[in-house]
Protein backbone atom coordinates (compact mmCIF):
# COMPACT_ATOMS: atom_id res chain seq x y z
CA UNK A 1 -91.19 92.67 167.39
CA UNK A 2 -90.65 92.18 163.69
CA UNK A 3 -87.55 93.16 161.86
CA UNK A 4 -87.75 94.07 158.42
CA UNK A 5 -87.06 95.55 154.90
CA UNK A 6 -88.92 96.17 151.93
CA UNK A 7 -85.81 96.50 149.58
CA UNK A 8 -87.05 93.37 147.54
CA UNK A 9 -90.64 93.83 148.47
CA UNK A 10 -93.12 95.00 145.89
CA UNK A 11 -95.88 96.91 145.09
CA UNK A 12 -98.69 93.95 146.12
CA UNK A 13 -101.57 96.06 148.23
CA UNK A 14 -103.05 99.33 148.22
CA UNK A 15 -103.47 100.92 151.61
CA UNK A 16 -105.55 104.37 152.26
CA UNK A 17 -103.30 105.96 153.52
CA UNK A 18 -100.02 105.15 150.99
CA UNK A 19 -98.44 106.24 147.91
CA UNK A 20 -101.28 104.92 144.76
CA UNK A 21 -98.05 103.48 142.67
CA UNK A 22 -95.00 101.91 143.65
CA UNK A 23 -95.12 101.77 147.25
CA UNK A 24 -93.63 98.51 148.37
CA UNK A 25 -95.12 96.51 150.96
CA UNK A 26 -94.88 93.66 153.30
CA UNK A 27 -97.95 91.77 154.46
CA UNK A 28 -98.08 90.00 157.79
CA UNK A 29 -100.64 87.80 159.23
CA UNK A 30 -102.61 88.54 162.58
CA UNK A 31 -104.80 85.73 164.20
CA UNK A 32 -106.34 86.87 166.88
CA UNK A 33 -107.82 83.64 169.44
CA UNK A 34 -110.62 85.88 171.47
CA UNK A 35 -111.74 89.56 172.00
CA UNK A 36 -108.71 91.46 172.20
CA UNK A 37 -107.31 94.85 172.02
CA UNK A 38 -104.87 95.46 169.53
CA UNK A 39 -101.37 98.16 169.70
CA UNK A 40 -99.44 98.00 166.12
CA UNK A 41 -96.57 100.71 165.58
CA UNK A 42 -93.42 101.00 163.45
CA UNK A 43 -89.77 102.20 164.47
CA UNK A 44 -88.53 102.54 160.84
CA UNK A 45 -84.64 103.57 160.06
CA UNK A 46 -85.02 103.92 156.74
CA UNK A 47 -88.37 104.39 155.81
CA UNK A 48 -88.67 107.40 158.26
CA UNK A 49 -91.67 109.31 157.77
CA UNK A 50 -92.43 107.56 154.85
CA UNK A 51 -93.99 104.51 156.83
CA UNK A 52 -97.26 103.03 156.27
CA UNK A 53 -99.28 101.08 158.24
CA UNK A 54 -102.37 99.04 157.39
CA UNK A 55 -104.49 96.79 159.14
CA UNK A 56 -107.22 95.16 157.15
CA UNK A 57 -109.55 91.86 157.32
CA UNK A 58 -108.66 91.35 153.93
CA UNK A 59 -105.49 92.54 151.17
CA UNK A 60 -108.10 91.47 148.19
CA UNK A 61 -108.36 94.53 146.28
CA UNK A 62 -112.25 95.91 146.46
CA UNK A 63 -112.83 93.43 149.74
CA UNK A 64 -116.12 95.80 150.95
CA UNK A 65 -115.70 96.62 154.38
CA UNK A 66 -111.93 94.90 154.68
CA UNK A 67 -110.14 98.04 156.21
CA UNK A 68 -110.22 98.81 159.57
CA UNK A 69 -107.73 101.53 159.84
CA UNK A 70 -104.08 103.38 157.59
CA UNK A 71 -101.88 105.33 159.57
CA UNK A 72 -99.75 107.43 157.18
CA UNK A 73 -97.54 108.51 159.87
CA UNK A 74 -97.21 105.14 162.42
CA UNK A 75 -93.65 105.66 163.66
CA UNK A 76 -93.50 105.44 167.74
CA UNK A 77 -96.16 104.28 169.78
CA UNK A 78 -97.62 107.20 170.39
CA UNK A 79 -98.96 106.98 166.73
CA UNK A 80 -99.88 103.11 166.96
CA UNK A 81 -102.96 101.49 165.72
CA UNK A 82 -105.11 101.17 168.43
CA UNK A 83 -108.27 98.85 167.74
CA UNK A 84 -110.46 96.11 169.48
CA UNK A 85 -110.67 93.36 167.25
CA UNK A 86 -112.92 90.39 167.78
CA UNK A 87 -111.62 86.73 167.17
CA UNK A 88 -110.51 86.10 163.57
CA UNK A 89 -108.00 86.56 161.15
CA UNK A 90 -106.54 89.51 159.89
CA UNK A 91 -103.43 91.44 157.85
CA UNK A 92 -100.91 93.96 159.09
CA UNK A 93 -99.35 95.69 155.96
CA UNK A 94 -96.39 97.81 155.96
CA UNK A 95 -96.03 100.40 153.52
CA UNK A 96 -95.00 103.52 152.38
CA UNK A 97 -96.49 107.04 151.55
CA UNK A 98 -93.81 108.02 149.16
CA UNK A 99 -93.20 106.26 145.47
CA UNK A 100 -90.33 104.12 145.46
CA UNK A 101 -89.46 104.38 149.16
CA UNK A 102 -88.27 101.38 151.13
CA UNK A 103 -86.01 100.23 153.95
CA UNK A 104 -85.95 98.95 156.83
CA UNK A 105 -88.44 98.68 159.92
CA UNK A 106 -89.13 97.18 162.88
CA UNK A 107 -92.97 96.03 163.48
CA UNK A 108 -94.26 95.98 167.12
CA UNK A 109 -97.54 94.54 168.07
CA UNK A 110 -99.17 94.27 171.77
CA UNK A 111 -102.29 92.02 171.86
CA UNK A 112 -104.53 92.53 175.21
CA UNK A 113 -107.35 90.33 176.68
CA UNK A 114 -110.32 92.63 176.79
CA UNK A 115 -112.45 90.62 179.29
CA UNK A 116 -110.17 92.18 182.51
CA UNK A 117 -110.12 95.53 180.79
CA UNK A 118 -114.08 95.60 180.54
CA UNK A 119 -114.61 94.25 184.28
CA UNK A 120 -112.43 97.33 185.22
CA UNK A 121 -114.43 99.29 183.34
CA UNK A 122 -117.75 98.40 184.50
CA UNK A 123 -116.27 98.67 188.24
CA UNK A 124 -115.04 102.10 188.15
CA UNK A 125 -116.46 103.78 190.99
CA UNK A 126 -118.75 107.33 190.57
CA UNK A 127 -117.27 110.50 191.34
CA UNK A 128 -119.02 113.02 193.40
CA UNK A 129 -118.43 116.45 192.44
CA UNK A 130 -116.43 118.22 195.36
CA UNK A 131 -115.77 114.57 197.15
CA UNK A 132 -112.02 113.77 197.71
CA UNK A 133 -111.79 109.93 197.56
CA UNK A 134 -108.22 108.04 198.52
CA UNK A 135 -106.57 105.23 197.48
CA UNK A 136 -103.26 103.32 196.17
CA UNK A 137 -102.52 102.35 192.93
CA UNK A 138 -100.55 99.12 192.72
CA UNK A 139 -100.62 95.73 191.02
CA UNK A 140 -100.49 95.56 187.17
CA UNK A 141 -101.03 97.91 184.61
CA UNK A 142 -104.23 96.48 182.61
CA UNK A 143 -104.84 98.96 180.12
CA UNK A 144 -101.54 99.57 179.22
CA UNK A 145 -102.86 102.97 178.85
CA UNK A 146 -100.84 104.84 176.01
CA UNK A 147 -101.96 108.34 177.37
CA UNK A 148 -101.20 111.43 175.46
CA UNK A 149 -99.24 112.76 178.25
CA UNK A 150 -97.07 111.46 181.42
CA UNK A 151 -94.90 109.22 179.11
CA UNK A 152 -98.00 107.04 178.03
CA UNK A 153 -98.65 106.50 181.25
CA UNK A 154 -97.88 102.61 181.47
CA UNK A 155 -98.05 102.40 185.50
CA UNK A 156 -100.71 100.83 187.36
CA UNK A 157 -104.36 102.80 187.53
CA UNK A 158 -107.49 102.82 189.18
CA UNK A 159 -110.60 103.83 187.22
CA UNK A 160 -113.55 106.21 188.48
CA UNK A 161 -116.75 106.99 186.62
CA UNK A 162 -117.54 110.50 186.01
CA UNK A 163 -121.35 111.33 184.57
CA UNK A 164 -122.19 114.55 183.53
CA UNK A 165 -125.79 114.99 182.51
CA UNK A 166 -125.59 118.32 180.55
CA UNK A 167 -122.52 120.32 179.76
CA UNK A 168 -120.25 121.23 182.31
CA UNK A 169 -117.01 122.80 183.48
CA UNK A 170 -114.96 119.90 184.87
CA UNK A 171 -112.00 120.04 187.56
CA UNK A 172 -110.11 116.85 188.61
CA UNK A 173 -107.24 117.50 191.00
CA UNK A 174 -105.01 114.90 192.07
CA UNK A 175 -102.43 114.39 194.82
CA UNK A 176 -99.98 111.57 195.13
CA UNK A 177 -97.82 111.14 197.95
CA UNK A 178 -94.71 109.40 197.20
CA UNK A 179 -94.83 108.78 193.56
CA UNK A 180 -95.23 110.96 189.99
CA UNK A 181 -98.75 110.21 189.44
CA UNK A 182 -100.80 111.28 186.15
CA UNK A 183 -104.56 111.38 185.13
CA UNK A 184 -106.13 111.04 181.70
CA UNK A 185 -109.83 111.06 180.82
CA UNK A 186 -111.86 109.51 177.96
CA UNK A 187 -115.31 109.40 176.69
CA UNK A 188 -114.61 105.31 176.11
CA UNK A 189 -113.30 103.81 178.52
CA UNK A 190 -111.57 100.61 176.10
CA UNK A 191 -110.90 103.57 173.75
CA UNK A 192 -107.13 104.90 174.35
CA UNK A 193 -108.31 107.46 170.99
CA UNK A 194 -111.41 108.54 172.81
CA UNK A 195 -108.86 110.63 175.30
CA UNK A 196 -109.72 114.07 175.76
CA UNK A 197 -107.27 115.17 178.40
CA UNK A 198 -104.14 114.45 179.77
CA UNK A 199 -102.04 115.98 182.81
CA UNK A 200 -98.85 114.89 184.53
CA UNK A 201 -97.20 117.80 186.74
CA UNK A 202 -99.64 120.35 187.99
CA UNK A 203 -96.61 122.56 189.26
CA UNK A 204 -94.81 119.70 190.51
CA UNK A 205 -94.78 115.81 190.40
CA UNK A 206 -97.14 114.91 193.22
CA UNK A 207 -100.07 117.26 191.16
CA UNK A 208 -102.04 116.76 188.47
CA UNK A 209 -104.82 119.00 187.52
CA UNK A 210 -107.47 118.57 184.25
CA UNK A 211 -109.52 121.55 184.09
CA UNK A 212 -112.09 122.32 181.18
CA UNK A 213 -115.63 121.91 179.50
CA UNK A 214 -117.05 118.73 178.38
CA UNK A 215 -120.26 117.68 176.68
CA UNK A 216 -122.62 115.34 178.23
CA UNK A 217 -121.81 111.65 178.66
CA UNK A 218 -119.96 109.38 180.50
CA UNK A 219 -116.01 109.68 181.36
CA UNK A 220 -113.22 107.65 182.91
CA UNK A 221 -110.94 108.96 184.95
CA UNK A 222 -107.85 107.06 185.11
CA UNK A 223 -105.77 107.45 188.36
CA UNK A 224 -102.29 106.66 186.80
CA UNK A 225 -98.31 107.24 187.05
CA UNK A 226 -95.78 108.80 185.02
CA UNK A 227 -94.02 106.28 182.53
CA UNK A 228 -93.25 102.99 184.03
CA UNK A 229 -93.73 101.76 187.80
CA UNK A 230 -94.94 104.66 189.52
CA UNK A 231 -97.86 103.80 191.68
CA UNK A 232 -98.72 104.70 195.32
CA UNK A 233 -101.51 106.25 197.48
CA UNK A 234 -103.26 109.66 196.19
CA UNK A 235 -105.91 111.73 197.03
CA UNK A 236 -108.48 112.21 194.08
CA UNK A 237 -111.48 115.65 194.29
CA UNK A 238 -113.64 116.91 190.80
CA UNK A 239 -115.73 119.42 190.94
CA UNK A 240 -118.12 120.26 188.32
CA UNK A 241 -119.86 123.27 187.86
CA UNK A 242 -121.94 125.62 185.11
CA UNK A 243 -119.36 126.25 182.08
């Protein structure tokens, strides 16, 4: 975590997503040493919704192809950047949306190895449709999952494989035993943006239940746990069916 201001920064770097004049900035560095997935977000006092963020291969002004992605809004971590970045070098700018704002901020940055994220990926196990599996969760959270839902679900998870060869109505029940569990589904597995559904408490903490239509493709379910710690065995049934 970085502290800090912009009161004497000034107005060095335009980022997408900021004010065109006068908003001040501060430029950090990012090297990153291998493949890596990448979590930048802002808890800002002063700066409040007024915060910036930028991350860019390059702060030269008309660099082709330098940006990589502006959040106007990137206060909390449930609006953080959230990119795979491949070894190199790159900036982290902090600015504002507003003319003249500044104050103070705190910059927080997670960098993840993707090599054990992508050999959990490419071991998630199929689903059948109307086949309960079992198991525990336990061990380490890899993905650090930032879900939508269940408090970013940061508990451990276990990862199925769900393909669905034309359009379909899709129903994932789970059932935990002794813990809060969660479940959250994306069309990328690596891709914490590519969610596109999120359930904690189906009625009550020991159900979760993602029911709708999805296109064709192929989606990872992740078997997860409310917040922080909560892991345990569950009992895991989809069901697909016509839309």
């Amino acid at each position: 975590v970085i502290e800090g201001s912009t009161f004497t920064a000034r107005d060095d770097v335009q980022s997408p997503c900021a004010t065109a004049t006068d908003g001040y900035d501060m430029v950090y560095r990012l090297d990153v040493t291998g493949r890596s997935r990448v979590r930048l977000w802002l808890e800002s006092s002063d700066l409040a919704t007024h915060a910036a963020l930028y991350l860019t291969r390059s702060c030269a002004a008309g660099q082709a192809n330098a940006a990589i992605q502006c959040r106007g809004n990137a206060n909390g971590a449930a609006n953080a950047i959230d990119q795979t970045l491949e070894r190199g070098q790159y900036f982290v700018v902090v600015d504002s949306t507003q003319a003249r704002a500044f104050g103070r901020f705190r910059l927080h940055s997670e960098v993840q190895d993707v090599a054990e994220m992508e050999r959990s990926c490419r071991a998630a196990r199929p689903l059948v449709s109307g086949r309960t599996v079992r198991g525990t969760t336990s061990g380490a959270d890899h993905f650090n999952s930032a879900a939508n839902c269940a408090g970013g679900s940061h508990s451990p998870e276990h990862l199925y494989r769900l393909v669905l060869r034309r359009r379909s109505h899709v129903r994932i029940a789970l059932e935990t035993t002794t813990h809060d569990g969660s479940l959250h589904v994306r069309s990328d597995c690596l891709g914490a943006s590519t969610e596109v559904a999120c359930n904690d408490d189906a009625g009550d903490t020991r159900h979760s239940l993602i029911e709708q239509d999805l296109d064709a493709g192929t989606y990872t379910v992740f078997v997860d746990g409310y917040s922080n710690g909560n892991a345990g065995a569950y009992e895991l049934t989809a069901t697909v069916s016509n839309p």
